[in-house]
N, C-alpha and C. Protein backbone atom coordinates (compact mmCIF):
# COMPACT_ATOMS: atom_id res chain seq x y z
N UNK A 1 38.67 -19.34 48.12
CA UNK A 1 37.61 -20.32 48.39
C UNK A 1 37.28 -20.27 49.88
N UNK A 2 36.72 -19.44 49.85
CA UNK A 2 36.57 -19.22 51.71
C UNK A 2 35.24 -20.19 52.04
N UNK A 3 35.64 -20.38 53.35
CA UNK A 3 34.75 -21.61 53.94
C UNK A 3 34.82 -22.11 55.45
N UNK A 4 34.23 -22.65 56.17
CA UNK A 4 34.48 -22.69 57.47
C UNK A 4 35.65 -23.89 57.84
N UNK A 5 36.54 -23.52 58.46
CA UNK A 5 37.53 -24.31 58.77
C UNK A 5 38.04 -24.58 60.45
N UNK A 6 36.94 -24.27 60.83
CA UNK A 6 36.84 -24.76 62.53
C UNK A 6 36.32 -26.24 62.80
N UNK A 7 36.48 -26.53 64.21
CA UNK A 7 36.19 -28.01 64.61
C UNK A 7 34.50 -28.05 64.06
N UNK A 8 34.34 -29.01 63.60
CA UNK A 8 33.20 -29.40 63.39
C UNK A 8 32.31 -30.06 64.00
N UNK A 9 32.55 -30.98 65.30
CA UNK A 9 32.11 -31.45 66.42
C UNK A 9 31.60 -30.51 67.07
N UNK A 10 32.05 -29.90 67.23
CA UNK A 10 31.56 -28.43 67.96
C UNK A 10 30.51 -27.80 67.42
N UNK A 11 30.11 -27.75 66.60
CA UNK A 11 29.34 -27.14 65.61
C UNK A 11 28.36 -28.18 65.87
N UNK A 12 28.49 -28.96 65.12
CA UNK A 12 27.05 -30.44 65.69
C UNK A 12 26.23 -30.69 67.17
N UNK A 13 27.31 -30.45 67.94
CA UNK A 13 27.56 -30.31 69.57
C UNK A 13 25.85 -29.04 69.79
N UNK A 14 26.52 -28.10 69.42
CA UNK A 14 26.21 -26.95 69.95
C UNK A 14 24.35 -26.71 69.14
N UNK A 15 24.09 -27.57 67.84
CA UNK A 15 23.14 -27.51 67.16
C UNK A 15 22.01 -28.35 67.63
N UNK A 16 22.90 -30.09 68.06
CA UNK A 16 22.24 -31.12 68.19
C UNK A 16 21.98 -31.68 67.65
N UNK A 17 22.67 -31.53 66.30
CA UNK A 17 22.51 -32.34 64.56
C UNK A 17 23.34 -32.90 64.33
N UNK A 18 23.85 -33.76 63.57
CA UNK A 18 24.66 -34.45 63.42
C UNK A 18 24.85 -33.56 61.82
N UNK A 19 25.61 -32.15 61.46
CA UNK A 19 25.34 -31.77 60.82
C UNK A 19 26.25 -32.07 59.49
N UNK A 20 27.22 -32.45 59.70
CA UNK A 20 28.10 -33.13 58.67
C UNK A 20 28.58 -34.67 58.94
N UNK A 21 27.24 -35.41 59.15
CA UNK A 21 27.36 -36.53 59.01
C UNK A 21 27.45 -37.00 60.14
N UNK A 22 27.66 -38.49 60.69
CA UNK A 22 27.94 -39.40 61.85
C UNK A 22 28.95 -38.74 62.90
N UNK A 23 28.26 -38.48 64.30
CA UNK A 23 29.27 -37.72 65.04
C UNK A 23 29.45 -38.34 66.20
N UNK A 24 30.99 -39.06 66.58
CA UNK A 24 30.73 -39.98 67.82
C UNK A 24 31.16 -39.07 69.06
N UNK A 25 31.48 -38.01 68.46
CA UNK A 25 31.39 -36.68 70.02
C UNK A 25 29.93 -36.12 69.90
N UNK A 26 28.81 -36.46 69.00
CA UNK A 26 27.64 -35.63 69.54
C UNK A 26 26.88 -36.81 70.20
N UNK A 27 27.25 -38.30 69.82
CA UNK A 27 26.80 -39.52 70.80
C UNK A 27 27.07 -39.67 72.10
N UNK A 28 28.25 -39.33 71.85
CA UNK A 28 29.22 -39.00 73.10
C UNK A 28 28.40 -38.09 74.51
N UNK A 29 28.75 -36.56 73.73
CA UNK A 29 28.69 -35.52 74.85
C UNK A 29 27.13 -34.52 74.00
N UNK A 30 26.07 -35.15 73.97
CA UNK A 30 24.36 -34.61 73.50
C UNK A 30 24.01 -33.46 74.24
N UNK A 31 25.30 -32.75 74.65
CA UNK A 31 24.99 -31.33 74.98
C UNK A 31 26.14 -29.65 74.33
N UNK A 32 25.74 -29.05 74.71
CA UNK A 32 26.63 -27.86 74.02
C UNK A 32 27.85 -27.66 74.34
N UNK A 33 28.27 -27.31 73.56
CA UNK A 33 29.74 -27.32 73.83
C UNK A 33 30.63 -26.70 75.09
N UNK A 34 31.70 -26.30 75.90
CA UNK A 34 31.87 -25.13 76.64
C UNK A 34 31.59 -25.46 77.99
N UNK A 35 32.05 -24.06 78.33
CA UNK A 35 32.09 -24.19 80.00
C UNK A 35 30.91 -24.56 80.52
N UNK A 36 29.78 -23.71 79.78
CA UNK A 36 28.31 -23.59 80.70
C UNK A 36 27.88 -24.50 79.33
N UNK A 37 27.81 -25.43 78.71
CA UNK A 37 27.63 -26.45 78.02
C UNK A 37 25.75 -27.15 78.14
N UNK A 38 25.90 -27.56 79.17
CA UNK A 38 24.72 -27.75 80.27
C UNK A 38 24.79 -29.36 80.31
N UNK A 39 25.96 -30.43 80.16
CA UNK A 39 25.94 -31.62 80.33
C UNK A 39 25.12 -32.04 81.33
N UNK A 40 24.37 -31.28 82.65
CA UNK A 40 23.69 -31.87 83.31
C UNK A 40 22.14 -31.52 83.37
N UNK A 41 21.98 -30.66 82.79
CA UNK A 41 20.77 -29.25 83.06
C UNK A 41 20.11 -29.16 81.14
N UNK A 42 20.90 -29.99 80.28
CA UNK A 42 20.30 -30.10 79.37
C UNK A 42 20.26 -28.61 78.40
N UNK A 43 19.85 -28.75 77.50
CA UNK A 43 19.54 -27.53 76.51
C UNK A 43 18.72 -26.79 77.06
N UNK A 44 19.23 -25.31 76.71
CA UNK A 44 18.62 -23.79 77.40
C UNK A 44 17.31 -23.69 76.41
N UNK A 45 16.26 -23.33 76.83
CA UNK A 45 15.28 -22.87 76.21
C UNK A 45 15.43 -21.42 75.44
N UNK A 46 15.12 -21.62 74.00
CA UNK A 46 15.56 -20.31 72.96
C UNK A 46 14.38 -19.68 72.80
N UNK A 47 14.90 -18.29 72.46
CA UNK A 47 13.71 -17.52 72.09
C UNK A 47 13.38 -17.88 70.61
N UNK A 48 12.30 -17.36 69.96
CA UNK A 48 11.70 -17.51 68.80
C UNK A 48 12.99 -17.23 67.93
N UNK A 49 13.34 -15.93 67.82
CA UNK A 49 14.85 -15.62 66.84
C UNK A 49 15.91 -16.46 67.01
N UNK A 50 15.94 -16.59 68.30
CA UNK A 50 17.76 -17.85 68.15
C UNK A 50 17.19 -19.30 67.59
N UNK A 51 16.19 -19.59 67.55
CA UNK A 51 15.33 -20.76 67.27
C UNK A 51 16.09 -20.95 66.10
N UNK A 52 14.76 -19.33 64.97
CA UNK A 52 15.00 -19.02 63.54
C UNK A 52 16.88 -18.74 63.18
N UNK A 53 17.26 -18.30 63.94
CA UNK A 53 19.16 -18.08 63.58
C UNK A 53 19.73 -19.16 63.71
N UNK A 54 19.07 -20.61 64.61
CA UNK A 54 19.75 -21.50 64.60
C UNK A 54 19.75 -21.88 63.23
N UNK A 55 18.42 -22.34 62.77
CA UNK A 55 18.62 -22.95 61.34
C UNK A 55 19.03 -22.36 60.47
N UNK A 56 19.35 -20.84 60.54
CA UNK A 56 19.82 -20.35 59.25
C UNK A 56 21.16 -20.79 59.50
N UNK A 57 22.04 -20.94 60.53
CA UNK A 57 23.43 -21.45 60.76
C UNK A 57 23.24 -22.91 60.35
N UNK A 58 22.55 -23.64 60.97
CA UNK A 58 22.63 -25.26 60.55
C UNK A 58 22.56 -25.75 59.28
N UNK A 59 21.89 -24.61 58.24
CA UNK A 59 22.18 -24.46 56.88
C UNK A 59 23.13 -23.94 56.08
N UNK A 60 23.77 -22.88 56.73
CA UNK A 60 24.52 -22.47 56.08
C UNK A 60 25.81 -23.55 56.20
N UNK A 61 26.23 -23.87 57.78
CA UNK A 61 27.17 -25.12 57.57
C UNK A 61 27.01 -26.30 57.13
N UNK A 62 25.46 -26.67 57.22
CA UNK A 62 25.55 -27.92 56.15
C UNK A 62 25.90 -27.83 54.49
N UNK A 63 25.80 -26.71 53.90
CA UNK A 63 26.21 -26.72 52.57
C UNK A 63 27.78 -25.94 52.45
N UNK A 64 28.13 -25.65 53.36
CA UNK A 64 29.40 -24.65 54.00
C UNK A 64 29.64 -23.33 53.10
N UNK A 65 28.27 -22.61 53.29
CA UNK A 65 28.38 -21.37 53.01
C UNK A 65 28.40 -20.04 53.84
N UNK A 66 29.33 -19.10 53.81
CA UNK A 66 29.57 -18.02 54.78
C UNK A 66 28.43 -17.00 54.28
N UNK A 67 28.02 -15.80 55.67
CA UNK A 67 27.02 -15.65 55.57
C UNK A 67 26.81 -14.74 54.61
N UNK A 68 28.28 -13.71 53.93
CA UNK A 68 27.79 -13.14 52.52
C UNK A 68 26.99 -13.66 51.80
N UNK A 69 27.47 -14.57 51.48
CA UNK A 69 27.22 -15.93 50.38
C UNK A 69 26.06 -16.35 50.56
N UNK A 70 25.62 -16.70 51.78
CA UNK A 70 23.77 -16.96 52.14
C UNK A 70 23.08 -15.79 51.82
N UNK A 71 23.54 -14.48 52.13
CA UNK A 71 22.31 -13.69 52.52
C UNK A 71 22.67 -13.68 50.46
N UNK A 72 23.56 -13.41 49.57
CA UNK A 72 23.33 -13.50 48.23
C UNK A 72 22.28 -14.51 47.32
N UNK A 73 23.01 -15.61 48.05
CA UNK A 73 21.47 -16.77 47.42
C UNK A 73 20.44 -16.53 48.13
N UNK A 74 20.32 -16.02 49.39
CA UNK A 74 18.45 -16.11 49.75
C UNK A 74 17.93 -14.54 48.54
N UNK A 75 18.67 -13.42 48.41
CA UNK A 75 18.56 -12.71 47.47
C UNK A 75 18.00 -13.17 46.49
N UNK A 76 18.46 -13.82 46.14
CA UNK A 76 18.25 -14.31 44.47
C UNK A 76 16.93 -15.27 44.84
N UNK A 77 16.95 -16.18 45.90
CA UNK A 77 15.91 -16.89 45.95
C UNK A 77 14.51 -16.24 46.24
N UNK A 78 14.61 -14.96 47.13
CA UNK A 78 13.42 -13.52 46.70
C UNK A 78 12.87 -13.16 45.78
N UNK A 79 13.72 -13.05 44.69
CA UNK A 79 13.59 -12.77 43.32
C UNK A 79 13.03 -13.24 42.40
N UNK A 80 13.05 -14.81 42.56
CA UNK A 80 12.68 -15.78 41.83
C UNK A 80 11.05 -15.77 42.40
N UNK A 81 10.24 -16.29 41.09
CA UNK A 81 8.84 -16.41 41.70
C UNK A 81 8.55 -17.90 42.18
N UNK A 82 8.16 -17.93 43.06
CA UNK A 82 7.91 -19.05 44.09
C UNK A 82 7.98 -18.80 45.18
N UNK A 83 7.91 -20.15 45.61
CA UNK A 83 8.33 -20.07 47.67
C UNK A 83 9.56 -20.10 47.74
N UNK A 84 9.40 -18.69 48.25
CA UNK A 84 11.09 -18.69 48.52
C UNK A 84 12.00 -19.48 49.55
N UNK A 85 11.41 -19.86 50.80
CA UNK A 85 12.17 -21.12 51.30
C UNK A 85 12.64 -22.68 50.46
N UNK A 86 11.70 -23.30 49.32
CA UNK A 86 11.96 -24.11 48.84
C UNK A 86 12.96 -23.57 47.54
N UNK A 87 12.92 -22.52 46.82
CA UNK A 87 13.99 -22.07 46.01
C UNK A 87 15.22 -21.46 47.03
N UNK A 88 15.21 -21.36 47.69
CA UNK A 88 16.37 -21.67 48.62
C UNK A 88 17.25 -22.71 48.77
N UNK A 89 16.57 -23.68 49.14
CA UNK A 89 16.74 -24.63 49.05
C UNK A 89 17.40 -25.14 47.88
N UNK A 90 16.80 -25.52 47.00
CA UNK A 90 16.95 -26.04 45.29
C UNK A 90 18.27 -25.06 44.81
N UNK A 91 18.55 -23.42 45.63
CA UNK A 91 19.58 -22.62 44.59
C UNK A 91 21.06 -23.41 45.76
N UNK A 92 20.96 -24.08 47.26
CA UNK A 92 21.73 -24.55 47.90
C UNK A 92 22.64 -25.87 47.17
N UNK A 93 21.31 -26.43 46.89
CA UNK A 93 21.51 -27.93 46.51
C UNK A 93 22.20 -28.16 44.98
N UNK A 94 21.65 -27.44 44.33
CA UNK A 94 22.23 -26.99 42.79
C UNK A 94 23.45 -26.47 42.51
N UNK A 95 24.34 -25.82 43.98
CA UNK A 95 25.52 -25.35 43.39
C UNK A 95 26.88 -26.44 43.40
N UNK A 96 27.42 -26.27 42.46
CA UNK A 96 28.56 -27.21 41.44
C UNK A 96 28.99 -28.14 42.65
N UNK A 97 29.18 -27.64 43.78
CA UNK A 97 30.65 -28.35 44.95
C UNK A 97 29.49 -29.81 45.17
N UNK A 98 27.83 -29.10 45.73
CA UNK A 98 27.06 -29.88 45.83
C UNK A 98 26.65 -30.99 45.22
N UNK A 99 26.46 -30.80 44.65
CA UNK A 99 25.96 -31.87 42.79
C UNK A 99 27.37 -32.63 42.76
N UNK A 100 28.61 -32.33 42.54
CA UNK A 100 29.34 -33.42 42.48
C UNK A 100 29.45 -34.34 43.63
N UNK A 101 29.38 -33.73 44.99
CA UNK A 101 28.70 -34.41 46.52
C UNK A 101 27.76 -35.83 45.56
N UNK A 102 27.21 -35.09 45.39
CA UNK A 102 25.57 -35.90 45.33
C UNK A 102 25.89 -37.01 44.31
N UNK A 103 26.76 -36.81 43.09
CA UNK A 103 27.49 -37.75 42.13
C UNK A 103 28.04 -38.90 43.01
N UNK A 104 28.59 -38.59 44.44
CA UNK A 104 29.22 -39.50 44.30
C UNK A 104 31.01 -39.36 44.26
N UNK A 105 31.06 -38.18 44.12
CA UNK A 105 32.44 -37.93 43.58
C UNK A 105 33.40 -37.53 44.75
N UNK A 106 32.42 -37.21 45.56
CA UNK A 106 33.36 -37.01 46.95
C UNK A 106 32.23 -37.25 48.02
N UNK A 107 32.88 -37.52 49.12
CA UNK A 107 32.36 -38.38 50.11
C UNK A 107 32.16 -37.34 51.59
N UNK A 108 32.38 -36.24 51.20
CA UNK A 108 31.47 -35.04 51.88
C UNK A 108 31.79 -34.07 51.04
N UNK A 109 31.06 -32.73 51.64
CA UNK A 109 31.03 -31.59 50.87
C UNK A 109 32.35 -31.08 50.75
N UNK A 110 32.83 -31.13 51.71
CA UNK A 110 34.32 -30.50 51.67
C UNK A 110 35.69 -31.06 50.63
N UNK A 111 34.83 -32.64 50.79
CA UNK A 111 36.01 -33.26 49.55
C UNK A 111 35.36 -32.74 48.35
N UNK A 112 34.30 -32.35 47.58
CA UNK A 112 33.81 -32.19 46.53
C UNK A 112 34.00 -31.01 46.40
N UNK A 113 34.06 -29.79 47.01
CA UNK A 113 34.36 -28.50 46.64
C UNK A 113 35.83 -28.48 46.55
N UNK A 114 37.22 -29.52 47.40
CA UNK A 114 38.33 -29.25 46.72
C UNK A 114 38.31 -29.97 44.99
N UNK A 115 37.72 -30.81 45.00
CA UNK A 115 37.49 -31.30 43.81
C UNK A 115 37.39 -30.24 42.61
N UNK A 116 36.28 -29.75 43.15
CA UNK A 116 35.53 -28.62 42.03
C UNK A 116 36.81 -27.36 41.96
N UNK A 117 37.67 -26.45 43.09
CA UNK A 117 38.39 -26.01 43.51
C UNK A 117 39.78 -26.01 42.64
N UNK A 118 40.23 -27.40 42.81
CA UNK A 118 41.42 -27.45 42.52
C UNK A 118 41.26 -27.83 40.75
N UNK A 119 40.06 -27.74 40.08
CA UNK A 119 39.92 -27.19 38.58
C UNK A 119 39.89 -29.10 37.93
N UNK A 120 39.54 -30.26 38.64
CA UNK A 120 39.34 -31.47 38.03
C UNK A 120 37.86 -31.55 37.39
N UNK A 121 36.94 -30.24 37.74
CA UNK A 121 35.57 -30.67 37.06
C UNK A 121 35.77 -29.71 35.89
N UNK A 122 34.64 -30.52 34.45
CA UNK A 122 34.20 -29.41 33.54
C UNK A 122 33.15 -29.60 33.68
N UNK A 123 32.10 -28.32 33.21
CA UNK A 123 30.64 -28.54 33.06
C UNK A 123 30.64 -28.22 31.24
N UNK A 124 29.75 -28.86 30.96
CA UNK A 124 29.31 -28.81 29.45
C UNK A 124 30.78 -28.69 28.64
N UNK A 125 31.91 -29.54 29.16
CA UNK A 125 33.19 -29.11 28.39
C UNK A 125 34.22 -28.17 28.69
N UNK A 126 33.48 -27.37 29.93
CA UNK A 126 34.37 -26.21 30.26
C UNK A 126 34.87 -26.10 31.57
N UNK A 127 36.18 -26.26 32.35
CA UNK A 127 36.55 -26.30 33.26
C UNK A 127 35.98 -25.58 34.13
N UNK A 128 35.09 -25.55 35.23
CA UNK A 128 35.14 -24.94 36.14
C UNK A 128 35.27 -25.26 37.28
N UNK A 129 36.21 -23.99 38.39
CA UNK A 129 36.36 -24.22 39.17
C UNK A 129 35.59 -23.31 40.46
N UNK A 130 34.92 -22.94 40.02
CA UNK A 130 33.79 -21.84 41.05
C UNK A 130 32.76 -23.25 41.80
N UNK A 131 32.93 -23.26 42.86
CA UNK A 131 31.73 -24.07 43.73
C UNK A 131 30.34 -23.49 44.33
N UNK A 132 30.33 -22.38 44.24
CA UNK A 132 29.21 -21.92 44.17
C UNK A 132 28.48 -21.69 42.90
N UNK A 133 29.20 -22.05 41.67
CA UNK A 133 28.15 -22.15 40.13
C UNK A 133 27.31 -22.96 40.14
N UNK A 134 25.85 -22.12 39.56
CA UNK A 134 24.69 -22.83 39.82
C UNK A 134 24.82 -24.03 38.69
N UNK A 135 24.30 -25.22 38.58
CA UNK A 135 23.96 -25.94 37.74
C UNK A 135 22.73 -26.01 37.29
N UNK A 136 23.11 -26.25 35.54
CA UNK A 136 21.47 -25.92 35.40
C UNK A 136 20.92 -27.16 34.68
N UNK A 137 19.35 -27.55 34.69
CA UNK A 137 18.87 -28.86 34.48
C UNK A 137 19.33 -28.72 32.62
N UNK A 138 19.86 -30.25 32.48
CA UNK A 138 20.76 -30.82 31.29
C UNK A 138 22.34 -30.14 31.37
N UNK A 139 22.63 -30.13 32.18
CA UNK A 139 24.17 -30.06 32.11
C UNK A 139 25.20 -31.08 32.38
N UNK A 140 25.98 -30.98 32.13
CA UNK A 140 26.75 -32.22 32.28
C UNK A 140 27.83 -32.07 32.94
N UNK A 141 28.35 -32.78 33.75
CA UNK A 141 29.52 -32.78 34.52
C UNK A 141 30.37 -33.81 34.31
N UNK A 142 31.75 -33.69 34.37
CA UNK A 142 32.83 -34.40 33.58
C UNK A 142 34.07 -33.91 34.04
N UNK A 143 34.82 -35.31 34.54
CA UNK A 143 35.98 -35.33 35.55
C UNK A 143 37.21 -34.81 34.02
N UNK A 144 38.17 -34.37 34.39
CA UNK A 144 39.10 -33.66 33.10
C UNK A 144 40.14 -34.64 32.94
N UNK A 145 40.38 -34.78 31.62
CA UNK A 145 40.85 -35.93 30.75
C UNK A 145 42.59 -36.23 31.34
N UNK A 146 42.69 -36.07 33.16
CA UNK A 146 44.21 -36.31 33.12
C UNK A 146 44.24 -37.65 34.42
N UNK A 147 45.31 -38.25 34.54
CA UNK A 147 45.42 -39.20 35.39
C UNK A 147 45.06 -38.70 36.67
N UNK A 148 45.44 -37.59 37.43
CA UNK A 148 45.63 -37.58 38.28
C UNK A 148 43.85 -36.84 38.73
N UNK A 149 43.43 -36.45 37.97
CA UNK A 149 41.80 -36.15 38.41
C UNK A 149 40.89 -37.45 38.47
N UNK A 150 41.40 -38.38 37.32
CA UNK A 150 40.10 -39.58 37.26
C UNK A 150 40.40 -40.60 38.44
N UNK A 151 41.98 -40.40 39.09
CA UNK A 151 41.84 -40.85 40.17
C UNK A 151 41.87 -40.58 41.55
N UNK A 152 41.49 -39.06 41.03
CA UNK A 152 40.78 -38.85 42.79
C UNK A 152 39.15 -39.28 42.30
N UNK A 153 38.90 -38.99 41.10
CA UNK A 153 37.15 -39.70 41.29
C UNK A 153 37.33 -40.92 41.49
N UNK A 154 38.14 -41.32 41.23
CA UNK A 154 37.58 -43.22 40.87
C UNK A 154 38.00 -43.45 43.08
N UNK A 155 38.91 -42.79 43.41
CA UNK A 155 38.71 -42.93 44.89
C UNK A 155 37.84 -42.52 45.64
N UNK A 156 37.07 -41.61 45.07
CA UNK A 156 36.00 -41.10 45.65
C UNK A 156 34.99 -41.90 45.93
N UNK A 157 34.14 -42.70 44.18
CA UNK A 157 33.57 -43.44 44.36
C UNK A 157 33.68 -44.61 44.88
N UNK A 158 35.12 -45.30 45.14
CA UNK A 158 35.10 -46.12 46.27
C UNK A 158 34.65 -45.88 47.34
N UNK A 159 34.56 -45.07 48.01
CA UNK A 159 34.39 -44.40 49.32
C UNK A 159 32.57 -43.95 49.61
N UNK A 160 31.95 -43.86 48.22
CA UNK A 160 30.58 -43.63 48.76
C UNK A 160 30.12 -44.45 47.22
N UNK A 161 30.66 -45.74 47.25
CA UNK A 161 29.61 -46.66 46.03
C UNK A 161 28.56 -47.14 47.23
N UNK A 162 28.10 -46.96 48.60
CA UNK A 162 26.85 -47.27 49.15
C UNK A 162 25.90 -46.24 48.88
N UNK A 163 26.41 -45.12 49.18
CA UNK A 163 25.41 -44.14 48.76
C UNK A 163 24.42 -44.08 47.99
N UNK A 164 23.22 -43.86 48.20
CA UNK A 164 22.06 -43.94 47.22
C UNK A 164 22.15 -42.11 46.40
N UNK A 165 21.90 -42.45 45.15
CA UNK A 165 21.93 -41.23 44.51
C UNK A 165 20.81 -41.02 44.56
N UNK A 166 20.23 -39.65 44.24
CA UNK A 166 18.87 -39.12 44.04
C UNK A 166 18.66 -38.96 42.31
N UNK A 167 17.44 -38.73 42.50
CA UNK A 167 16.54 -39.27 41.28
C UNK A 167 16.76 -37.82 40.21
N UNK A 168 17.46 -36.81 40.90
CA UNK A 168 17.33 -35.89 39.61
C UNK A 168 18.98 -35.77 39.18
N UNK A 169 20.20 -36.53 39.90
CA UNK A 169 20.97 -36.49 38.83
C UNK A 169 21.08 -38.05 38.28
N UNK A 170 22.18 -38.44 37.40
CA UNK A 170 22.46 -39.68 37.01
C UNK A 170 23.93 -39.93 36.48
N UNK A 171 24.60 -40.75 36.42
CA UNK A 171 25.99 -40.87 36.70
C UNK A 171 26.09 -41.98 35.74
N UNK A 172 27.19 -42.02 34.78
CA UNK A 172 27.82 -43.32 34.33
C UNK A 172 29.53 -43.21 34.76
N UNK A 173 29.87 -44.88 35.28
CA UNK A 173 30.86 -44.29 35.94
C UNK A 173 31.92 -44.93 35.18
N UNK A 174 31.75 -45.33 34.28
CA UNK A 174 32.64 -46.06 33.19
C UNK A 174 33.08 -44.56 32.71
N UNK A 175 31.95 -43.42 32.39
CA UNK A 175 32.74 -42.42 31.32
C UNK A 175 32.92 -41.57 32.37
N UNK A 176 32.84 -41.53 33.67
CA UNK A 176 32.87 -40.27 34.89
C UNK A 176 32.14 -39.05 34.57
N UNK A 177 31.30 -39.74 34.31
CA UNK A 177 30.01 -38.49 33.79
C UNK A 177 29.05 -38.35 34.22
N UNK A 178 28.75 -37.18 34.81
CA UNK A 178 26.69 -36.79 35.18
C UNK A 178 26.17 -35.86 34.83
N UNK A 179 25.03 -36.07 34.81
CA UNK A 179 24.21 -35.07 34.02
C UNK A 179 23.31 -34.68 35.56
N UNK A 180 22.74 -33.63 35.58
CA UNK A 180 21.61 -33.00 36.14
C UNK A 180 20.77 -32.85 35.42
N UNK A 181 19.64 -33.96 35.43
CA UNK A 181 18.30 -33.93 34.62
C UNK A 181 17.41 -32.85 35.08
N UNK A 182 17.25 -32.60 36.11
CA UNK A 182 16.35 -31.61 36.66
C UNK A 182 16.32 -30.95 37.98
N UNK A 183 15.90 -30.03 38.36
CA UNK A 183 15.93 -29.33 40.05
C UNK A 183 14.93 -30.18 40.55
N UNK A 184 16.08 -30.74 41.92
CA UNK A 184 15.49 -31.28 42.83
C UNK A 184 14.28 -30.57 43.58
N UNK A 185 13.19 -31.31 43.88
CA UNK A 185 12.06 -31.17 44.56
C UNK A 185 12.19 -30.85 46.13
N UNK A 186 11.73 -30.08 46.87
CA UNK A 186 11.82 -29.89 47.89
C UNK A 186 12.15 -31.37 48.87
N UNK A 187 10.53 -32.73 48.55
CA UNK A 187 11.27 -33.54 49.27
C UNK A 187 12.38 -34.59 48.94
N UNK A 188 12.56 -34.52 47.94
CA UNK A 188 14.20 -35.01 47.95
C UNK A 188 15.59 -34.31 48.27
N UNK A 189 15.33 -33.08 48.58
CA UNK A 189 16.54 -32.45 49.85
C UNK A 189 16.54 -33.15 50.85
N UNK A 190 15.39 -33.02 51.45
CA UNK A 190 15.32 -33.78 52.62
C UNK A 190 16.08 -32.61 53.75
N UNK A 191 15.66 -31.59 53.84
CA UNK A 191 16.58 -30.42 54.88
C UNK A 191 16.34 -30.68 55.89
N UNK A 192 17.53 -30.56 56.90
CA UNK A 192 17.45 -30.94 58.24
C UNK A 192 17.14 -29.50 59.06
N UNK A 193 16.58 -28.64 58.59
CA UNK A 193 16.11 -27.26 59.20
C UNK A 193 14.67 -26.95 58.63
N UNK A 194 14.37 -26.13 59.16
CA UNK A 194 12.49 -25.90 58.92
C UNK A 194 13.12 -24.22 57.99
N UNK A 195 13.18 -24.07 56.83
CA UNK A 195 13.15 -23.22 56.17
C UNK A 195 12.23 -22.17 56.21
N UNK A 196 11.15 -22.20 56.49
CA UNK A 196 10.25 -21.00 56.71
C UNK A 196 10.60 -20.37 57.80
N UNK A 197 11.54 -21.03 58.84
CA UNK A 197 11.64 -20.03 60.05
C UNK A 197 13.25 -18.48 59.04
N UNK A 198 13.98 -19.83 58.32
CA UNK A 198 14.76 -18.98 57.67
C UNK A 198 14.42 -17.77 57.51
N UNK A 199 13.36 -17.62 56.06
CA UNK A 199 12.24 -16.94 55.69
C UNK A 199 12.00 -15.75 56.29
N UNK A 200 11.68 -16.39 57.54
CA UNK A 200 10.80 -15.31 58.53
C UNK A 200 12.20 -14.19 59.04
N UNK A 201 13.15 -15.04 59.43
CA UNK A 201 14.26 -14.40 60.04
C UNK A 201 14.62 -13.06 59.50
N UNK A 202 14.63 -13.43 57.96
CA UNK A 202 15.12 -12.30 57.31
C UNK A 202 14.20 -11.43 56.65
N UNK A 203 12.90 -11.88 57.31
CA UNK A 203 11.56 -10.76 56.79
C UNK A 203 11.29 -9.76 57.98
N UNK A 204 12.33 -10.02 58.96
CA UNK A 204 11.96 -9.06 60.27
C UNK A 204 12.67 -7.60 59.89
């Protein structure tokens, strides 16, 4: 299950995003990380490509995918007929670790892919533990029938019952069940990167 396992402040630091959530070192210190950082002199002016490479990084760590793994889904998202920045998008948001995120079931990405990981999800009945499996609209997701899985969900959803869910999955939490009614729409991602620069990056 490979995945990024470096400081993550640093990463936010160096972007200017708060990219995995509330960061009281990017409130803190609103410049780059490091020696030449620029705490006084502010952010370096980028060329057009580090611009476009930033967001393909600020994406890939917001869903915490390594860059095999990106350049495979933007593949597939080529392939597919559409705009390929917004099926990008939708093939990011759709995979298993994500969607249980979005349930509710873990209270960042990283808790929801050990979730998915350590083999507590089934889809349609069938255990899986791959976090990059796409989900597909009417599937169902379902915590596995033992004590010790329904209560890492049921702690989970303590931890993000504020959370507002989005409108294309739906959750009953009496049976620890969700379904994915449909692929999310571009603006209910809500991406914190301009995807067409993605796009462009890898059309050079």
């Amino acid at each position: 299950m490979a995945r990024y396992t470096g400081p993550k402040d640093k990463i936010s630091r160096r972007h200017g995003i708060a990219i995995y959530g509330p960061s009281k070192a990017l409130d803190r210190r609103p410049y780059s990380p490091g020696q030449h950082g620029g705490a006084k002199g502010g952010r370096k002016k980028l060329s057009d490509y580090a611009i476009a490479l930033a967001e393909k990084q600020k994406l890939r760590y917001q869903y915490g995918v390594l860059e095999k793994q990106f350049r495979k889904t933007f593949a597939e998202a080529q392939r597919r007929k559409g705009v390929t920045g917004e099926i990008l998008l939708q093939l990011l948001e759709t995979r298993l670790d994500n969607v249980v995120y979005r349930l509710g079931l873990g209270n960042t990405r990283d808790a929801a892919r050990q979730l998915v990981g350590h083999g507590h999800v089934r889809v349609n009945g069938t255990r899986v533990n791959i976090s990059s499996y796409q989900v597909q609209p009417g599937d169902i997701i379902t915590i596995r029938e033992n004590p010790r899985s329904k209560q890492l969900a049921l702690r989970a959803l303590d931890l993000t019952q504020a959370a507002m869910m989005p409108g294309w999955v739906t959750f009953d939490k009496d049976k620890l069940t969700g379904t994915m009614s449909r692929v999310p729409a571009k603006d209910e991602i809500s991406p914190i990167v301009n995807e067409q620069l993605i796009v462009e990056l890898y059309s050079r």
